[in-house]
Protein backbone atom coordinates (compact mmCIF):
# COMPACT_ATOMS: atom_id res chain seq x y z
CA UNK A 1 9.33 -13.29 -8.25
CA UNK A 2 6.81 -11.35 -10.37
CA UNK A 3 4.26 -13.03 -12.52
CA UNK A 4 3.47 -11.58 -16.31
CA UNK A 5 0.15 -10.40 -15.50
CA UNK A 6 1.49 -7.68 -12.88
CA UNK A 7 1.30 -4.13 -14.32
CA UNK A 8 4.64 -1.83 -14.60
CA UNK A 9 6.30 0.27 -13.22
CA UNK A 10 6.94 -2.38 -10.25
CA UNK A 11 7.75 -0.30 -7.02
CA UNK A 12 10.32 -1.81 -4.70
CA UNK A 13 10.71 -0.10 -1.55
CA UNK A 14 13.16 0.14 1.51
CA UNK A 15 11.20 -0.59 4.82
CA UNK A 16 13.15 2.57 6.13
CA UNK A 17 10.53 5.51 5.18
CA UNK A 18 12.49 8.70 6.10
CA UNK A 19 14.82 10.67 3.03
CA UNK A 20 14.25 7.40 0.43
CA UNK A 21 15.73 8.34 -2.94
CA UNK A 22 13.48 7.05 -5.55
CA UNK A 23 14.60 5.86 -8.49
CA UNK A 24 13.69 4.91 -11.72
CA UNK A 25 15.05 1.62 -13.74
CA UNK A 26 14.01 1.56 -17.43
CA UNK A 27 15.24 -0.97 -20.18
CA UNK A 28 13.76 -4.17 -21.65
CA UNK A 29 13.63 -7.34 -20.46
CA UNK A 30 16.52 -7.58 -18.86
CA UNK A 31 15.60 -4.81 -16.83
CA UNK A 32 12.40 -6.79 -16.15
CA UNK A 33 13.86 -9.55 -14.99
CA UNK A 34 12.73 -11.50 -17.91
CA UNK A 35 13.43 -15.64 -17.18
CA UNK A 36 11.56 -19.08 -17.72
CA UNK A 37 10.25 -18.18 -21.16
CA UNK A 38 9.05 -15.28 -19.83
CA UNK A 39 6.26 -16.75 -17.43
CA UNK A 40 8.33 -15.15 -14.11
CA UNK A 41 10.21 -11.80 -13.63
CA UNK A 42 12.98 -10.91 -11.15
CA UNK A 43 13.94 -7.79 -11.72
CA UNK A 44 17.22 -6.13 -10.22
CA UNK A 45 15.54 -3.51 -8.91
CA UNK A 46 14.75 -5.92 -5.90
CA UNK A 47 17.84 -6.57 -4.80
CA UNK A 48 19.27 -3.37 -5.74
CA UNK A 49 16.87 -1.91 -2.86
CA UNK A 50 18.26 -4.49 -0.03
CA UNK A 51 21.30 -3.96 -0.80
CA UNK A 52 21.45 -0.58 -0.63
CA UNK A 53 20.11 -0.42 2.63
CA UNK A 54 21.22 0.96 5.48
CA UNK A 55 23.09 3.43 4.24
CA UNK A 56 20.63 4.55 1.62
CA UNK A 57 16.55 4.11 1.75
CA UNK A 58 15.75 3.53 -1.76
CA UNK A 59 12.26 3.16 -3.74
CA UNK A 60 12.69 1.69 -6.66
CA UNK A 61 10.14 1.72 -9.56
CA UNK A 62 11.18 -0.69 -12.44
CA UNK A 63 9.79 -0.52 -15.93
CA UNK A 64 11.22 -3.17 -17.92
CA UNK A 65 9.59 -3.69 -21.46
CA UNK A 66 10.55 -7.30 -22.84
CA UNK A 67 11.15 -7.11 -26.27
CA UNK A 68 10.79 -3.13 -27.37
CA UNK A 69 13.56 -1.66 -28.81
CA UNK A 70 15.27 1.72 -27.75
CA UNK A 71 13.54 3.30 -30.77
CA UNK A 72 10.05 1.89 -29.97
CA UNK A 73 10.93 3.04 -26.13
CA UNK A 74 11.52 6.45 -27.45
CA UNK A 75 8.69 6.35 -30.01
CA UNK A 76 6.36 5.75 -27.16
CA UNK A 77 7.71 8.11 -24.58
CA UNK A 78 4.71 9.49 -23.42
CA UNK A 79 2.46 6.54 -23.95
CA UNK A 80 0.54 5.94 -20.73
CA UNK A 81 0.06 2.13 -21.64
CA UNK A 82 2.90 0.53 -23.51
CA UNK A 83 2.72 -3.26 -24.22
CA UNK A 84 5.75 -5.26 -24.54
CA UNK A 85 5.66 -8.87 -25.99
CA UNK A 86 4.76 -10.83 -22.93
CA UNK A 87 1.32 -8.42 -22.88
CA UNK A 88 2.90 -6.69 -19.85
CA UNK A 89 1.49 -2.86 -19.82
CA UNK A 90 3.77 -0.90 -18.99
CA UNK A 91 4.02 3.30 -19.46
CA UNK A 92 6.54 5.29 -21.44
CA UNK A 93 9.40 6.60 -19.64
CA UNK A 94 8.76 10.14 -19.57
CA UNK A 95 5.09 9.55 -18.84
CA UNK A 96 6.66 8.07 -15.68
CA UNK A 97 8.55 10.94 -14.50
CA UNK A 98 5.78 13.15 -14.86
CA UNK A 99 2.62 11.47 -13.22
CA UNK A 100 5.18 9.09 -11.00
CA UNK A 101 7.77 11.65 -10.12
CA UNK A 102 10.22 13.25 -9.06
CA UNK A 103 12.91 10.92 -9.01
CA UNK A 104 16.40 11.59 -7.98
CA UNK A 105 18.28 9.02 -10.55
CA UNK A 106 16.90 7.51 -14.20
CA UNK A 107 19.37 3.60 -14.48
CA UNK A 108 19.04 3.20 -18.28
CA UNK A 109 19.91 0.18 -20.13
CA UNK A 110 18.32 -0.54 -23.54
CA UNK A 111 19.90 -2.30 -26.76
CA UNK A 112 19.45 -5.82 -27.07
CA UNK A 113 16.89 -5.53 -28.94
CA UNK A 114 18.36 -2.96 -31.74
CA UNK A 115 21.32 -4.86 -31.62
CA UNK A 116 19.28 -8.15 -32.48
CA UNK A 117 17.53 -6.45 -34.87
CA UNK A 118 20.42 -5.25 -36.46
CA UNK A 119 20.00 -1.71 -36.06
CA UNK A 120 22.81 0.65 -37.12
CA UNK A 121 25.42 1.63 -34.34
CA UNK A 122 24.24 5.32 -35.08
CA UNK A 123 20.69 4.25 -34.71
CA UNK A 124 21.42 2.62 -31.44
CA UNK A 125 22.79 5.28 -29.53
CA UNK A 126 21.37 8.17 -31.35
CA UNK A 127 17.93 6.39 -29.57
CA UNK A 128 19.42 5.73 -26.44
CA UNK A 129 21.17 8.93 -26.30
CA UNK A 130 17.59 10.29 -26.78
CA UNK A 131 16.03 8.49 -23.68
CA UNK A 132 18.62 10.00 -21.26
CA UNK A 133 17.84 13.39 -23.09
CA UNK A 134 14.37 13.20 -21.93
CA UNK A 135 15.34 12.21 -18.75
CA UNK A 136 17.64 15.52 -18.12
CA UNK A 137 14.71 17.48 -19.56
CA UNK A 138 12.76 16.69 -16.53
CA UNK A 139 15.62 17.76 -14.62
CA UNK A 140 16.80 13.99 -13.82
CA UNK A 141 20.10 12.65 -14.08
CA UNK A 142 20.95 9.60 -15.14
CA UNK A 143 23.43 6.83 -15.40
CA UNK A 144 23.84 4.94 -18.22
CA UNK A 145 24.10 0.68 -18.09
CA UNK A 146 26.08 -0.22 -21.57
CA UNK A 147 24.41 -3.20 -23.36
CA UNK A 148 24.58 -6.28 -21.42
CA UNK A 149 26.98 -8.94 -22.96
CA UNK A 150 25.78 -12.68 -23.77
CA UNK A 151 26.16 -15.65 -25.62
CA UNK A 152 26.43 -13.70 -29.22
CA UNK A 153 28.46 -10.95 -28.01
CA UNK A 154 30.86 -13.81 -27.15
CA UNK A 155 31.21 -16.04 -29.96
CA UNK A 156 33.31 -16.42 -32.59
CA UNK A 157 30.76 -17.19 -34.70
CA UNK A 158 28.79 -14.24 -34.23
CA UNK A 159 30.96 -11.54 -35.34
CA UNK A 160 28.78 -8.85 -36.96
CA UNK A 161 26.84 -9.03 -33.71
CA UNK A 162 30.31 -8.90 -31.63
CA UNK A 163 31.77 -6.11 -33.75
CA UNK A 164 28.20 -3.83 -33.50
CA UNK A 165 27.89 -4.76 -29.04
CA UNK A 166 31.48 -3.59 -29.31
CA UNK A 167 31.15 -0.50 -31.17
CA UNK A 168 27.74 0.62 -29.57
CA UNK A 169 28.93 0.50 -25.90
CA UNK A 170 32.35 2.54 -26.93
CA UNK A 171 29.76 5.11 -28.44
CA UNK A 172 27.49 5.04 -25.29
CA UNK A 173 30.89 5.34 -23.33
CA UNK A 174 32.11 8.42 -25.07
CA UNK A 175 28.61 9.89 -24.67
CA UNK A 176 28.03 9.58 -21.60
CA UNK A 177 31.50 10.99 -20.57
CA UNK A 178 30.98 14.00 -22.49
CA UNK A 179 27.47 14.83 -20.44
CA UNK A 180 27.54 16.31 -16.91
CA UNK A 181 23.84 14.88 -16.50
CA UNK A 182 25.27 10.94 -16.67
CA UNK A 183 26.36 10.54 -13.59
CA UNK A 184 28.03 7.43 -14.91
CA UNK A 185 28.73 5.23 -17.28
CA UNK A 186 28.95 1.50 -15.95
CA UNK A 187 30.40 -1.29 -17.76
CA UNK A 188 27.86 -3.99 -16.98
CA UNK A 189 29.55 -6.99 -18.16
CA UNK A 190 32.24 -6.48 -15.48
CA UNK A 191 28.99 -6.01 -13.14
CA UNK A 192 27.65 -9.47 -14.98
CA UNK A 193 30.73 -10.90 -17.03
CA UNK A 194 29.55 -14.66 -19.50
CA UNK A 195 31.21 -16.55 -17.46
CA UNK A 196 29.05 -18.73 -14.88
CA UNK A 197 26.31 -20.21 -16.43
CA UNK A 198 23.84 -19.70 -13.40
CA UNK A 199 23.90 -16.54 -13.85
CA UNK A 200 22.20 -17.10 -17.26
CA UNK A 201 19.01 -18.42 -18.93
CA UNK A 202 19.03 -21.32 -21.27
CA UNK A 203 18.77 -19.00 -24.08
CA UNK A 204 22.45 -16.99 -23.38
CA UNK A 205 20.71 -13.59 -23.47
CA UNK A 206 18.53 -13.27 -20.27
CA UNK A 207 19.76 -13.00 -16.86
CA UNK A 208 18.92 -16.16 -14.49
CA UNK A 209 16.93 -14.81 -11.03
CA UNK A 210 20.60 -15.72 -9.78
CA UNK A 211 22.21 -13.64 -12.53
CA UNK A 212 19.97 -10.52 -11.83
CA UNK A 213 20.24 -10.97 -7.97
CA UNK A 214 23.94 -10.63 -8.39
CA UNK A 215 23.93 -8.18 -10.90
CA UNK A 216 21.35 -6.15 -8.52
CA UNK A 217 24.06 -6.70 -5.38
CA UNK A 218 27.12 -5.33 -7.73
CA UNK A 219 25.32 -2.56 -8.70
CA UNK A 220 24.63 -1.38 -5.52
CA UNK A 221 27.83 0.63 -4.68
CA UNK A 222 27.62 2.31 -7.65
CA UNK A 223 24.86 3.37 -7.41
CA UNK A 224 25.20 4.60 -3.57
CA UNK A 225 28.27 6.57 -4.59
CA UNK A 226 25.90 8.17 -7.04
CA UNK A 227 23.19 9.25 -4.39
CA UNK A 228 26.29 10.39 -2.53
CA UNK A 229 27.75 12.57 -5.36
CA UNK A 230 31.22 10.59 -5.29
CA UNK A 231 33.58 10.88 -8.28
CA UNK A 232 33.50 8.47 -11.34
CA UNK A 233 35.50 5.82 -9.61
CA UNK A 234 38.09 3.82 -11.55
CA UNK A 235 36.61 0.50 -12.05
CA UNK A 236 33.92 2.07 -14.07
CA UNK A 237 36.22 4.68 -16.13
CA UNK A 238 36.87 3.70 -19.82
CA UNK A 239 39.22 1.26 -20.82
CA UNK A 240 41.11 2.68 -23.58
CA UNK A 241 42.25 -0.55 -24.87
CA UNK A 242 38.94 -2.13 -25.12
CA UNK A 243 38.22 1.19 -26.97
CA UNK A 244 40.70 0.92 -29.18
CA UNK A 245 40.14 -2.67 -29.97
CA UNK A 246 36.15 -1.88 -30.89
CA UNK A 247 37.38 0.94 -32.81
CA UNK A 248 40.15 -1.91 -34.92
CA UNK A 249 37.86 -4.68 -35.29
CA UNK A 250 35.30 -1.72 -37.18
CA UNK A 251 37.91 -0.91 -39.48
């Protein structure tokens, strides 16, 4: 575990020095790892690097921004120091890829925040559409993490909140399936469904070190079929019924 004063992007590294893939993993704080108030980080990044090990020798460089919205992550794209709200410094993602590069693979996952703020569903993914733009720009593909679920995408009582974490991932889906630089689209609350509560913070919208450990482990073959240029593999193909059912509950 990480402490808040430690500056980002975090590098995570397989002991296993010869052909490592490096990798980039951007997002907010649930990239970061984010838990205890925000006095510790555990990012999945970690695990993601042990677990893809032997078959692949990854380094991992996480940049999770607590708090910052996909608009403020575009906004400050090429910011060399960009603070978050725990007064962690971290750097704006293209800034990354061009004094940290090259990477092989960009694992994006941003929302939360816009989706708290109650940002537009057009707003959403226009922004997050335009951090994977910048990523193929730099000739680096991507794959694309929908917004996590949690405690408001669940409830009944939240259903403005429901309806918008509905409609935005369907968007991101349909994006992301239309763009031969994402590499895939993956469904991360089947990675990280609400279900067990240790895999969850108090609050119901920030991964427990147990929650990002296993989402970390379950992300792992993914992203190894990835680095291996496998096809899109069913369990993380659209499901047209959930589609349709975001697309009803808008109407």
């Amino acid at each position: 575990m990480s402490s808040r004063k430690e500056p980002m992007p975090q590098r995570f590294s397989s002991p296993f020095e010869v052909s490592q893939r490096r990798i980039l993993a951007y997002g907010d704080s649930l990239t970061a790892g984010y838990h205890r108030g925000g006095r510790r980080f555990f990012p999945y990044g970690k695990v993601l690097v042990e677990c893809l090990e032997p078959d692949v020798a990854a380094d991992i460089w996480v940049c999770g921004l607590s708090g910052l919205t996909a608009t403020e992550m575009v906004s400050g794209m090429d910011e060399q120091e960009l603070s978050d709200v725990c007064r962690r410094n971290g750097k704006g993602i293209r800034c990354i890829l061009r004094e940290d590069g090259p990477f092989d693979l960009v694992l994006l996952m941003a929302g939360t925040n816009d989706l708290a703020k109650g940002h537009s569903c057009q707003v959403i993914t226009d922004k997050i559409w335009q951090l994977h733009v910048a990523c193929h720009a730099e000739s680096v593909c991507t794959v694309m993490l929908s917004v996590p679920t949690n405690r408001f995408a669940e409830s009944s009582e939240e259903m403005r909140y429901a309806r918008q974490w509905k409609l935005v991932n369907s968007s991101l889906r349909r994006m992301a399936r239309a763009s031969e630089h994402v590499l895939r689209f993956i469904d991360t609350s089947r990675l990280l469904p609400f279900e067990d509560y240790h895999h969850w913070e108090s609050d119901g919208l920030h991964f427990s070190p147990e929650g990002s450990s296993d989402f970390g482990r379950r992300l792992a073959p993914f992203v190894a079929s990835v680095l291996a240029g496998e096809a899109n593999p069913p369990e993380t193909a659209s499901d047209d019924s959930e589609e349709r059912s975001a697309i009803a509950v808008s109407e």
